[in-house]
C-alpha atoms as a PDB file:
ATOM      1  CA  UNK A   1      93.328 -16.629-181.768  1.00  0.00           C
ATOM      2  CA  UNK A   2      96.050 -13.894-182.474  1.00  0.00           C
ATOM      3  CA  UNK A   3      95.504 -10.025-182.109  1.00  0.00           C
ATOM      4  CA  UNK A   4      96.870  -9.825-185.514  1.00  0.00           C
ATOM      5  CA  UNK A   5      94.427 -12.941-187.300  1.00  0.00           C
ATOM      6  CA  UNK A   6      91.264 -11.515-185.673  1.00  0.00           C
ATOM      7  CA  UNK A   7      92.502  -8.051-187.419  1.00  0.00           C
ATOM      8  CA  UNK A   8      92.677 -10.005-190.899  1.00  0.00           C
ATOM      9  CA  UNK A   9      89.586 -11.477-190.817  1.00  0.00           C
ATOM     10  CA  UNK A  10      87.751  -8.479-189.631  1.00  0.00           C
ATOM     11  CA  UNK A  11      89.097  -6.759-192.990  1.00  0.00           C
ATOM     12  CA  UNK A  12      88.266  -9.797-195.062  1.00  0.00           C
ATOM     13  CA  UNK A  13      84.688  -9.810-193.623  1.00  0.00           C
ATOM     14  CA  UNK A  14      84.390  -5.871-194.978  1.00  0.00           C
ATOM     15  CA  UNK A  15      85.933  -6.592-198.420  1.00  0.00           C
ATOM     16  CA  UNK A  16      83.744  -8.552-200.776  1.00  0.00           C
ATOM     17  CA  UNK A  17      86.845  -9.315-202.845  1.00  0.00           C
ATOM     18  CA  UNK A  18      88.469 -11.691-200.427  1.00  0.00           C
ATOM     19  CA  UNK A  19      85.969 -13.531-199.021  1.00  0.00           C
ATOM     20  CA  UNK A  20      86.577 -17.582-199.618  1.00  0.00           C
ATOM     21  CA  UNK A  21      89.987 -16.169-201.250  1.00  0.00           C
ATOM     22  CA  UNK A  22      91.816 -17.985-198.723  1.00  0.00           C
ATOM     23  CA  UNK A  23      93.355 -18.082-195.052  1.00  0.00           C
ATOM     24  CA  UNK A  24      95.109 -15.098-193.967  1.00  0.00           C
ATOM     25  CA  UNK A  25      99.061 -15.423-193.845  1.00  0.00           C
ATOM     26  CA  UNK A  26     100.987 -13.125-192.277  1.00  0.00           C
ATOM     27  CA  UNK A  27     104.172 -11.404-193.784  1.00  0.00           C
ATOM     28  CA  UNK A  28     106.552  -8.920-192.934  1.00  0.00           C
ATOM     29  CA  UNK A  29     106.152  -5.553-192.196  1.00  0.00           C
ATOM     30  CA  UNK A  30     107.704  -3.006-189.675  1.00  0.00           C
ATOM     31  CA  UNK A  31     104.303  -0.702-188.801  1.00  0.00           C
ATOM     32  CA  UNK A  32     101.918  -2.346-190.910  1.00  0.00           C
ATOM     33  CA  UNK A  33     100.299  -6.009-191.126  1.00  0.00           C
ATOM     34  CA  UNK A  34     100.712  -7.509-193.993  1.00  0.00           C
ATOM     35  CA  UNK A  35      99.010 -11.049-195.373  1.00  0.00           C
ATOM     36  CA  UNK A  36      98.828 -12.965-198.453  1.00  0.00           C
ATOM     37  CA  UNK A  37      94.941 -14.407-198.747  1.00  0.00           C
ATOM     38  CA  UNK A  38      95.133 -16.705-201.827  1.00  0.00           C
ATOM     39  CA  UNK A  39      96.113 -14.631-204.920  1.00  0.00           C
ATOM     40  CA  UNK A  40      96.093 -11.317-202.984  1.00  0.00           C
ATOM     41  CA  UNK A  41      97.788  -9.448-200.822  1.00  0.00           C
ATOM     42  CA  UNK A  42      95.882  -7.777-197.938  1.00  0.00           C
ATOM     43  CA  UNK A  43      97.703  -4.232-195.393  1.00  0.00           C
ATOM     44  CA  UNK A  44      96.199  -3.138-192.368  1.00  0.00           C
ATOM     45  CA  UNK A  45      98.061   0.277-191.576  1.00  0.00           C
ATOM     46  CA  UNK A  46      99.684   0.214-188.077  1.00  0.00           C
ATOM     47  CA  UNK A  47      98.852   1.798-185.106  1.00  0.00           C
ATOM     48  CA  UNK A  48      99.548   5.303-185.079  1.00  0.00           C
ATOM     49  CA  UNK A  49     100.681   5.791-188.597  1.00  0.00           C
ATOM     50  CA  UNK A  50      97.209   8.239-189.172  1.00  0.00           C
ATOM     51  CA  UNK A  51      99.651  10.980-187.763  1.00  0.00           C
ATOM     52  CA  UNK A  52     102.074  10.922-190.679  1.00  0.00           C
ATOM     53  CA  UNK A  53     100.698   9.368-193.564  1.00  0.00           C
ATOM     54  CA  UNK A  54      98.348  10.716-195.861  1.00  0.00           C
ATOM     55  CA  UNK A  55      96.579   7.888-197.673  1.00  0.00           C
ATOM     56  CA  UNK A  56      94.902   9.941-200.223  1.00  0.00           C
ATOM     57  CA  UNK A  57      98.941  10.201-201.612  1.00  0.00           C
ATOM     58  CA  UNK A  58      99.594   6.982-201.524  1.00  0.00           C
ATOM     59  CA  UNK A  59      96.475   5.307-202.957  1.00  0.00           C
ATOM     60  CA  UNK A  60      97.381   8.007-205.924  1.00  0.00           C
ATOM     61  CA  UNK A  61     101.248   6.931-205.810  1.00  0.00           C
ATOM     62  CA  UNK A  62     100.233   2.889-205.465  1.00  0.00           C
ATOM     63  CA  UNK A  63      98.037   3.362-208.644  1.00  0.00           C
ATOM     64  CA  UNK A  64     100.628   5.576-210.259  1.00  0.00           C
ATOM     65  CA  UNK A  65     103.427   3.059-209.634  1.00  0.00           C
ATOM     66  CA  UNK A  66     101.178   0.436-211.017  1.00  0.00           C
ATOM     67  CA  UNK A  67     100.519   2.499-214.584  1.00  0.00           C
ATOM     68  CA  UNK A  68     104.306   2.545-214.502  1.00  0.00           C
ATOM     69  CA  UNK A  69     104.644  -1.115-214.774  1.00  0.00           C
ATOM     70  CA  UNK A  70     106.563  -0.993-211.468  1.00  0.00           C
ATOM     71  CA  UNK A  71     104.271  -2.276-208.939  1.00  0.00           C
ATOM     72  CA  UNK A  72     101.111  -4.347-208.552  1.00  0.00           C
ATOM     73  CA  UNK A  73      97.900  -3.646-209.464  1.00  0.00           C
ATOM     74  CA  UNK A  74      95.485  -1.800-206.404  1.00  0.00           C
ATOM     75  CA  UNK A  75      92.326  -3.882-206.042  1.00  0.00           C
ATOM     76  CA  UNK A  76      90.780  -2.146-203.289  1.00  0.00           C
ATOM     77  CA  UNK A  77      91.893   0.871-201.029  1.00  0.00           C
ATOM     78  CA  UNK A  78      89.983   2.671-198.084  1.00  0.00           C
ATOM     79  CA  UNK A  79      90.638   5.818-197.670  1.00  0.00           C
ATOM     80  CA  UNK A  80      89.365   6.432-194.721  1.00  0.00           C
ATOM     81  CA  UNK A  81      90.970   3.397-192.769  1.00  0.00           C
ATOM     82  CA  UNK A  82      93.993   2.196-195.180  1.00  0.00           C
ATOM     83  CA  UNK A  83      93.360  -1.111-195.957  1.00  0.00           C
ATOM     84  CA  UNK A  84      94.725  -1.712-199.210  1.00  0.00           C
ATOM     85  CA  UNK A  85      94.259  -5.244-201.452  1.00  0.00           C
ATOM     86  CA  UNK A  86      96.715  -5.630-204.511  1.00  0.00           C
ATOM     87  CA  UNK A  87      97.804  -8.673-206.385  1.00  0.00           C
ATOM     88  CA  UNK A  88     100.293 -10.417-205.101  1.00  0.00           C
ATOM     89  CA  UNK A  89     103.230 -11.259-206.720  1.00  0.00           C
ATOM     90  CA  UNK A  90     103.512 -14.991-206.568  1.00  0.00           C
ATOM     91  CA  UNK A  91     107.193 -16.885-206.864  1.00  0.00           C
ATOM     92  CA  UNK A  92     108.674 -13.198-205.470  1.00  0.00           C
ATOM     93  CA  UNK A  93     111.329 -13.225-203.188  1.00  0.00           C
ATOM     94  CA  UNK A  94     111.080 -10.491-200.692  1.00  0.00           C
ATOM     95  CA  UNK A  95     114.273  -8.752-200.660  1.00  0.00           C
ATOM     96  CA  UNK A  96     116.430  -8.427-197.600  1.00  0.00           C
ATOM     97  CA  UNK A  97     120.268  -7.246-197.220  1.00  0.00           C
ATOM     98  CA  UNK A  98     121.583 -10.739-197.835  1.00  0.00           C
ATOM     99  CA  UNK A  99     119.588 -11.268-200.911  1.00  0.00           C
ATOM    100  CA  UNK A 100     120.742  -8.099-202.282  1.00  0.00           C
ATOM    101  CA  UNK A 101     124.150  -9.766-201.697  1.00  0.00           C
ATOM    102  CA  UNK A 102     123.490 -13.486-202.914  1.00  0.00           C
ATOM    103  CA  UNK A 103     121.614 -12.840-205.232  1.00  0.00           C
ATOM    104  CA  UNK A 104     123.199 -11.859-208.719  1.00  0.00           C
ATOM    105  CA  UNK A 105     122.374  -9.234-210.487  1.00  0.00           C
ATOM    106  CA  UNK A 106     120.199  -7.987-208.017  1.00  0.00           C
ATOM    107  CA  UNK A 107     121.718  -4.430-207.407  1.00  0.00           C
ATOM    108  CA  UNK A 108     121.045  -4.331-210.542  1.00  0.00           C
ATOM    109  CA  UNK A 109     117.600  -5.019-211.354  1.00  0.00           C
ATOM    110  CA  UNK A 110     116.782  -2.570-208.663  1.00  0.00           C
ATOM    111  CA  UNK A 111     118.509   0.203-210.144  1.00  0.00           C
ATOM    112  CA  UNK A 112     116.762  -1.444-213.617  1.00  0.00           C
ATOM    113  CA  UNK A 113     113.172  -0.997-211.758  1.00  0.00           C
ATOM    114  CA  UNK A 114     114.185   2.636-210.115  1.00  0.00           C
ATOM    115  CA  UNK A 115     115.159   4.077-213.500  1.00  0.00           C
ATOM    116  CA  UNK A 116     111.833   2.489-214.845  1.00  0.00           C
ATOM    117  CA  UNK A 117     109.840   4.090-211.915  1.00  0.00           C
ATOM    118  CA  UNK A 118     111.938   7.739-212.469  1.00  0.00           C
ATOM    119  CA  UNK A 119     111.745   7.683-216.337  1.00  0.00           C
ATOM    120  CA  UNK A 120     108.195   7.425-216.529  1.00  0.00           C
ATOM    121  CA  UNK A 121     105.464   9.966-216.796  1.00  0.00           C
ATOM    122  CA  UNK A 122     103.829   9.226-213.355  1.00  0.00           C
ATOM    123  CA  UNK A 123     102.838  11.990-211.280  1.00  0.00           C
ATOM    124  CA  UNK A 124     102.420  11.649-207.545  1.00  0.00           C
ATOM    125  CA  UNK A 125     100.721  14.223-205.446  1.00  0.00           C
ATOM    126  CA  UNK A 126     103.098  15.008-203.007  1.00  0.00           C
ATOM    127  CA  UNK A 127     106.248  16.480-202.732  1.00  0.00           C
ATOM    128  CA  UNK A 128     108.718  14.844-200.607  1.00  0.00           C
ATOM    129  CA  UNK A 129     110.871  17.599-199.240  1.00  0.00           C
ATOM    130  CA  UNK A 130     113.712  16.155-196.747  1.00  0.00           C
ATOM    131  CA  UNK A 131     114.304  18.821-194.855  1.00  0.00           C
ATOM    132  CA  UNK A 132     110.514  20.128-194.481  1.00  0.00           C
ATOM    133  CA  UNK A 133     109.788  16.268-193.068  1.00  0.00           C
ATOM    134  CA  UNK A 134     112.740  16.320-191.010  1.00  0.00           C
ATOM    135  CA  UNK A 135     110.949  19.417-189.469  1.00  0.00           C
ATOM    136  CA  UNK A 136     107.545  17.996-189.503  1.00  0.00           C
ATOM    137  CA  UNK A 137     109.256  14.733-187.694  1.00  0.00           C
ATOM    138  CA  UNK A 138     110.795  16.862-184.795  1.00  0.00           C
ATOM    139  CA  UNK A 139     107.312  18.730-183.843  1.00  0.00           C
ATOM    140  CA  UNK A 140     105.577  15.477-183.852  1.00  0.00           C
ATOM    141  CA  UNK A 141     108.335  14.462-181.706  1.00  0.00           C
ATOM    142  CA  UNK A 142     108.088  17.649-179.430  1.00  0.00           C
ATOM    143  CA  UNK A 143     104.815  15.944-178.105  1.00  0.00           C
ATOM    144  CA  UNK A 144     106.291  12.775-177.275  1.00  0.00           C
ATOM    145  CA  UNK A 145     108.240  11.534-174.181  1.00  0.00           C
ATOM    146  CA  UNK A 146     111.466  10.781-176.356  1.00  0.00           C
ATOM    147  CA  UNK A 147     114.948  11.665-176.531  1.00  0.00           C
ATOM    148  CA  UNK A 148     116.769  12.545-179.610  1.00  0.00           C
ATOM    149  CA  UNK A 149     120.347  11.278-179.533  1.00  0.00           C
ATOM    150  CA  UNK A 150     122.628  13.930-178.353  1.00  0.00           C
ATOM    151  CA  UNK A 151     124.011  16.243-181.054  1.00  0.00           C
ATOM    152  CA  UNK A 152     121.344  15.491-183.262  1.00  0.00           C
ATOM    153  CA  UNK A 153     120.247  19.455-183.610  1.00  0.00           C
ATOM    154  CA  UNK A 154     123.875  20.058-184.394  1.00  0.00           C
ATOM    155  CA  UNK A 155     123.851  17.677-187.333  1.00  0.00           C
ATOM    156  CA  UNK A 156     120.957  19.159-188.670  1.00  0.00           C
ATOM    157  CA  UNK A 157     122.490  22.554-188.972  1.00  0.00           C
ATOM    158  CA  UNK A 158     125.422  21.034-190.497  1.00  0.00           C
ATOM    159  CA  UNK A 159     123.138  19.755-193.193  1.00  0.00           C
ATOM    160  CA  UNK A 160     122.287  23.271-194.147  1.00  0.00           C
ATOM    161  CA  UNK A 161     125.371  23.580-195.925  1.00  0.00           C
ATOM    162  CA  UNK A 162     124.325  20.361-198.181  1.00  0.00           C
ATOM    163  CA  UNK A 163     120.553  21.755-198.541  1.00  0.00           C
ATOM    164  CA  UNK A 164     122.117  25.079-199.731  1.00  0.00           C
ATOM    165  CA  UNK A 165     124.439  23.267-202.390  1.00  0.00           C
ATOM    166  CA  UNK A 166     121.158  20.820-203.314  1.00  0.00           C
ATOM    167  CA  UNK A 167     119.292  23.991-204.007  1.00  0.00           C
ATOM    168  CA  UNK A 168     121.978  25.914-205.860  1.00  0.00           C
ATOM    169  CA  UNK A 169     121.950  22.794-208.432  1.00  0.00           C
ATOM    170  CA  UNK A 170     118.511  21.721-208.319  1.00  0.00           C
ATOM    171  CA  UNK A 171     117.299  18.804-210.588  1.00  0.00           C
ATOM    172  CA  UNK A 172     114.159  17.500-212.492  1.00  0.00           C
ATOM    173  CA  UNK A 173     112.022  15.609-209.442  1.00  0.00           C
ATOM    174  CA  UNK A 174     110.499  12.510-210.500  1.00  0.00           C
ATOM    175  CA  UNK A 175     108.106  10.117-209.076  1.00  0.00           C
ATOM    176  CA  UNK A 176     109.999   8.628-206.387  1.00  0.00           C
ATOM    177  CA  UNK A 177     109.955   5.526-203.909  1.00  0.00           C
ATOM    178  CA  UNK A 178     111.184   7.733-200.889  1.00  0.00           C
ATOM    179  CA  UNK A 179     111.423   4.951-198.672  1.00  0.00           C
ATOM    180  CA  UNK A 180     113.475   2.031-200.256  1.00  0.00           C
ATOM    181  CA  UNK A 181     113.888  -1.181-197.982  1.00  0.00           C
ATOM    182  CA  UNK A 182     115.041  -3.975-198.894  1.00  0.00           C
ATOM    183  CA  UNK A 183     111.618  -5.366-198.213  1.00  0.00           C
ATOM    184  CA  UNK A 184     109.979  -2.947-200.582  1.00  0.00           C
ATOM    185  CA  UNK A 185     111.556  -5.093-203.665  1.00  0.00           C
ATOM    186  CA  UNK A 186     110.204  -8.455-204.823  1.00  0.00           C
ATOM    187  CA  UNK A 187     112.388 -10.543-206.754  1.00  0.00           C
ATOM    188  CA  UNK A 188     111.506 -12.640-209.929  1.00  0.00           C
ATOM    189  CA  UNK A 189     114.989 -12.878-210.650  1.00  0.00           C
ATOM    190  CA  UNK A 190     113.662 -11.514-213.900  1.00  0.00           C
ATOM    191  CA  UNK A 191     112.708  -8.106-212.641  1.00  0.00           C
ATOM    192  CA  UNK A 192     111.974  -6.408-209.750  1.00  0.00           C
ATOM    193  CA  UNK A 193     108.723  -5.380-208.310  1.00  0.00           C
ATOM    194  CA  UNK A 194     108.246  -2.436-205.539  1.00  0.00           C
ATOM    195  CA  UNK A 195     105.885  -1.836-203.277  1.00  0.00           C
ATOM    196  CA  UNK A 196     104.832   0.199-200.345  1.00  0.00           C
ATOM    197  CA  UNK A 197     104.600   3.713-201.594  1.00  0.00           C
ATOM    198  CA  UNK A 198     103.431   5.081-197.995  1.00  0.00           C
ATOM    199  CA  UNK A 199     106.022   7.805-198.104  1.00  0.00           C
ATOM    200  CA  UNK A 200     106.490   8.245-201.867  1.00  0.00           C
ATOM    201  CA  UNK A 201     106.206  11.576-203.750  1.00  0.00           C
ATOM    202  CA  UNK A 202     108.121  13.877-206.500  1.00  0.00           C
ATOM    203  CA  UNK A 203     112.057  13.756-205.374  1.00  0.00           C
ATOM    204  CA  UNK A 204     115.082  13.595-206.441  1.00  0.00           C
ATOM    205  CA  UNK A 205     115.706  10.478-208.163  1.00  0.00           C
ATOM    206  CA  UNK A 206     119.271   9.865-206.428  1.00  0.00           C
ATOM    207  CA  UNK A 207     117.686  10.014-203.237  1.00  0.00           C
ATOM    208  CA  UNK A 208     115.851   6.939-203.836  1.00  0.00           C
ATOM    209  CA  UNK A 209     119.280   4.923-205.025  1.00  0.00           C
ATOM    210  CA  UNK A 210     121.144   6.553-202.026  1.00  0.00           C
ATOM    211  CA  UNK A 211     118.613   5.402-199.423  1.00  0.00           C
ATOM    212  CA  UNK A 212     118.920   1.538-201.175  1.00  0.00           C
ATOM    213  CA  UNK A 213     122.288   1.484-200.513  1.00  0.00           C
ATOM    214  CA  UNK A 214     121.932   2.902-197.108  1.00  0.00           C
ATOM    215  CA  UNK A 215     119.295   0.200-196.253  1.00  0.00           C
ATOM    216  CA  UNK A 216     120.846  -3.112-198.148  1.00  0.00           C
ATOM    217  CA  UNK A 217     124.484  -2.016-196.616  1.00  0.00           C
ATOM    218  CA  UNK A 218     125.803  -2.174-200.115  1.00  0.00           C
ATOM    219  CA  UNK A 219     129.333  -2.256-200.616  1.00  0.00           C
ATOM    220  CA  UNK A 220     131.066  -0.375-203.291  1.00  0.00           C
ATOM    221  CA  UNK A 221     130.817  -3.164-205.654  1.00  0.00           C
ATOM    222  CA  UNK A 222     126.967  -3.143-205.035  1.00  0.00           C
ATOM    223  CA  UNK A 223     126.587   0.239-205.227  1.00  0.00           C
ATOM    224  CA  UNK A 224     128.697   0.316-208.809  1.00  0.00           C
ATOM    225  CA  UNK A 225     126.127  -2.535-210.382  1.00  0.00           C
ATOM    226  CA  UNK A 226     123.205  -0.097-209.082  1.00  0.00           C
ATOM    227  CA  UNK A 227     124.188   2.625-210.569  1.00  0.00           C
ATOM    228  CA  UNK A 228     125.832   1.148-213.657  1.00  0.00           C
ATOM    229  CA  UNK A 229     122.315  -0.142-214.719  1.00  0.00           C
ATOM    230  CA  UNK A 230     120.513   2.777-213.459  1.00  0.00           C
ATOM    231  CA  UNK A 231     122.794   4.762-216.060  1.00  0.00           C
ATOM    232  CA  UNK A 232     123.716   2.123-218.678  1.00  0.00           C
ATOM    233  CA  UNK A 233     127.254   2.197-217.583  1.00  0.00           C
ATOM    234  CA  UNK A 234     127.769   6.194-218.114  1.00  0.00           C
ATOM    235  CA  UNK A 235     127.672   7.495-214.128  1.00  0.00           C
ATOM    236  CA  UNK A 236     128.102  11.087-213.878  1.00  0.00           C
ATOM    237  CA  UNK A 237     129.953  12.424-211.072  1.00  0.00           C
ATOM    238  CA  UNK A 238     127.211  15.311-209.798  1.00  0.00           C
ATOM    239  CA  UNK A 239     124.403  12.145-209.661  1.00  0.00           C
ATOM    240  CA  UNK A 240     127.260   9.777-207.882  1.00  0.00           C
ATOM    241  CA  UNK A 241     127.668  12.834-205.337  1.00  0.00           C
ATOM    242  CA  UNK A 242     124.026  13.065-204.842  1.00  0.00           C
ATOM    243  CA  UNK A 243     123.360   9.628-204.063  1.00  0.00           C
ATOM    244  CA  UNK A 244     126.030   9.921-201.512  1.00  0.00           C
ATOM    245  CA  UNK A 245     124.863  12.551-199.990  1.00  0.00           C
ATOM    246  CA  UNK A 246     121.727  11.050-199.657  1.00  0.00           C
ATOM    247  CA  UNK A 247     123.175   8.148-197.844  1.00  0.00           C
ATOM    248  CA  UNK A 248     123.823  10.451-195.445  1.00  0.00           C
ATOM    249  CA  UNK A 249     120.605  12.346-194.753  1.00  0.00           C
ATOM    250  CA  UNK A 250     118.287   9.538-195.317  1.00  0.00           C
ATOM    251  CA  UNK A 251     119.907   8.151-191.864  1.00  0.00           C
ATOM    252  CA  UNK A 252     118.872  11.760-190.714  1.00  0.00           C
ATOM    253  CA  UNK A 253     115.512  11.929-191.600  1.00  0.00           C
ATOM    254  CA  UNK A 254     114.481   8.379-190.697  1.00  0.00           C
ATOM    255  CA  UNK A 255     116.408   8.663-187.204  1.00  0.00           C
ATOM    256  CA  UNK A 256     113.666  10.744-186.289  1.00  0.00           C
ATOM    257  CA  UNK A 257     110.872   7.934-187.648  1.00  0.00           C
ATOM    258  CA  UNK A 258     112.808   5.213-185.684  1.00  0.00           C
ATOM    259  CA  UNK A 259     111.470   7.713-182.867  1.00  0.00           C
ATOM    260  CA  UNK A 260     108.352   8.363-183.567  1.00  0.00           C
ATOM    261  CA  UNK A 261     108.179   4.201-183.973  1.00  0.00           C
ATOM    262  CA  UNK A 262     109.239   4.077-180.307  1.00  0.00           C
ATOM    263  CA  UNK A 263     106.816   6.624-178.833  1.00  0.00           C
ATOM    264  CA  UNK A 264     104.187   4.904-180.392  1.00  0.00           C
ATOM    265  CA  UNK A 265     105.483   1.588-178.427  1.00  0.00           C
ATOM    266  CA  UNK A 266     105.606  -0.561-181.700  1.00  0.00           C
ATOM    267  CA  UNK A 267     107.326  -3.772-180.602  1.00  0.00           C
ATOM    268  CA  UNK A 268     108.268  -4.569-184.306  1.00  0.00           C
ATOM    269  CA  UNK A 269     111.852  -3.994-183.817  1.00  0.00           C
ATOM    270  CA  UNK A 270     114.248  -2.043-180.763  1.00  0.00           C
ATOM    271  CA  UNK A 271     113.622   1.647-182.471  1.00  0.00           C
ATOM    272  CA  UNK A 272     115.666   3.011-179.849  1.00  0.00           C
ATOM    273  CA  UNK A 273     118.939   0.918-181.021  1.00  0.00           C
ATOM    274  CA  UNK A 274     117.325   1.902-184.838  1.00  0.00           C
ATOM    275  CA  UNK A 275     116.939   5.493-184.397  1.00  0.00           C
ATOM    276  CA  UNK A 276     120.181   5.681-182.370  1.00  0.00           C
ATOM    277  CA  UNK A 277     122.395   3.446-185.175  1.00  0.00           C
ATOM    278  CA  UNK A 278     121.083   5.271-188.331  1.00  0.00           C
ATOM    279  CA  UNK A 279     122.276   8.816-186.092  1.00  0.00           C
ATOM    280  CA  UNK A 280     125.514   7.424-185.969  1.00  0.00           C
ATOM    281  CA  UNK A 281     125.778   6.179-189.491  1.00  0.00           C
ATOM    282  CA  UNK A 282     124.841   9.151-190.407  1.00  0.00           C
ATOM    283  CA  UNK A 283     127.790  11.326-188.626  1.00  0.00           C
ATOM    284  CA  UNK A 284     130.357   8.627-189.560  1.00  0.00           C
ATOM    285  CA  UNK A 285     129.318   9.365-193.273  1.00  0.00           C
ATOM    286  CA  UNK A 286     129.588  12.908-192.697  1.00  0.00           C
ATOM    287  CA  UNK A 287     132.953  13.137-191.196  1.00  0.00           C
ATOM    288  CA  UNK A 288     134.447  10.965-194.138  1.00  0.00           C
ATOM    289  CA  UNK A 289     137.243  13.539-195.959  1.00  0.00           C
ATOM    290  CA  UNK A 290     135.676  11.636-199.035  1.00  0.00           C
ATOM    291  CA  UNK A 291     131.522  13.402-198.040  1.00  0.00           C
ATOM    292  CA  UNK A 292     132.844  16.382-199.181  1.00  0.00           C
ATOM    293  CA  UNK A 293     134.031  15.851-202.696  1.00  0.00           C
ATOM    294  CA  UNK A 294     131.318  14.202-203.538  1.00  0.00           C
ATOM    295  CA  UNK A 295     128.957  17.287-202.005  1.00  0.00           C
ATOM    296  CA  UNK A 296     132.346  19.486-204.887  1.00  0.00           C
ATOM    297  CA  UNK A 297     131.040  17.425-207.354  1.00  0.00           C
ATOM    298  CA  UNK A 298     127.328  18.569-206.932  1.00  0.00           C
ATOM    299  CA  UNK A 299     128.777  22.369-206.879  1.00  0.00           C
ATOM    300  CA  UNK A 300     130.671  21.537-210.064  1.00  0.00           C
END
């Protein structure tokens, strides 16, 4: 029997909800296991993840996102160990970069479901601050044997210039995604549904359409059906700049989590070639003559 079956069933045996739902299939997931057990879906958090997620937030965020209409309904959650049961979405398609392209319309139901998420009156109880995290990453990362890719520091006090613009024209925060794969979005063709609100809080709404586009490698096209529906066809320039911008710093910040993935030897994925990619991404953005009129527009 697999490590990650006898870990499903032990969690089925301590929930009175699931037991004779069904056999335990597993799903994706980058840190955490993930199963469908008949009409539910069952996530065991990941080794390691206790150091940087607070699961009192995102029980509060998951049942939030719910209220909102944006995500499914939380059936059980566990504090204490982070087991979390919600409905599962049957007939969903779980997103990936090629069905954001093949799919049609899908850019756009996203950016449907994101302004439905941002518009509504749900309150989460944490604030996700970039460049507080970013800090919070590196002294986490200051007790593991790992390497940040060279010139990372020097990046980072680049960004200052964008935090001090982002500050000088600060917006309404909303209840935010914060951490927007492709894998997050189930498609009914319909609508969209979201889940996984491990690293959601109060943000800037454009960060959570910039770090889409980052993650689905949307083209321009893509990014113009996001938007367009996110704004009913009126895109102002400052919230275009901001998404942008975000493109770019989202790489930053979740460099450093492609690091803290790799000290915590999670075989999921290479999160040395992950941390190291999104780095240069990130710099390639940066040096683009085109970065800084969008960061003019967000001055303007």
């Amino acid at each position: 029997m697999t490590d990650w079956l006898v870990e499903a069933q032990k969690a089925i045996a301590d929930i009175p909800l699931l037991h004779g739902a069904g056999t335990p299939q597993r799903l994706g997931g980058l840190t955490n296991l993930v199963f469908r057990v008949g009409d539910f879906c069952l996530r065991i958090p990941g080794k390691g993840t206790e150091e940087y997620i607070n699961r009192a937030h995102e029980e509060a965020a998951a049942r939030e996102a719910a209220r909102a209409g944006v995500s499914p309904e939380v059936l059980h959650f566990d504090i204490s160990s982070g087991i979390m049961v919600t409905r599962f979405v049957d007939g969903a398609i779980t997103m990936t970069p090629e069905g954001f392209r093949d799919r049609a319309g899908s850019p756009a139901r996203a950016g449907e479901a994101l302004r439905r998420l941002h518009a509504s009156d749900a309150v989460f109880p944490f604030r996700f601050e970039l460049f507080a995290m970013i800090d919070d990453y590196l002294s986490i990362l200051s007790t593991k044997d790992v390497a940040l890719p060279d010139g990372y520091h020097d990046v980072v006090a680049e960004a200052e210039a964008i935090r001090t613009v982002l500050k000088r024209r600060p917006v309404l925060e909303t209840a935010c995604h914060c951490d927007p794969l492709c894998e997050n979005f189930l498609d009914l063709d319909t609508r969209m549904w979201i889940v996984d609100w491990e690293y959601s809080g109060m943000n800037d709404p454009m960060w959570d359409l910039g770090d889409l586009s980052v993650e689905g490698g949307f083209d321009e096209a893509q990014d113009e059906e996001m938007l367009g529906a996110y704004f009913n066809g009126d895109i102002p320039n400052a919230d275009r700049g901001r998404m942008v911008i975000y493109k770019a710093m989202c790489d930053l910040l979740w460099t450093l989590w492609g690091l803290i993935q790799l000290a915590n030897n999670n075989p999921v994925d290479d999160f040395r070639a992950y941390a190291d990619g999104r780095f240069a991404r990130c710099k390639t953005l940066m040096a683009e003559p085109e970065f800084a009129v969008h960061i003019r527009a967000v001055e303007r």
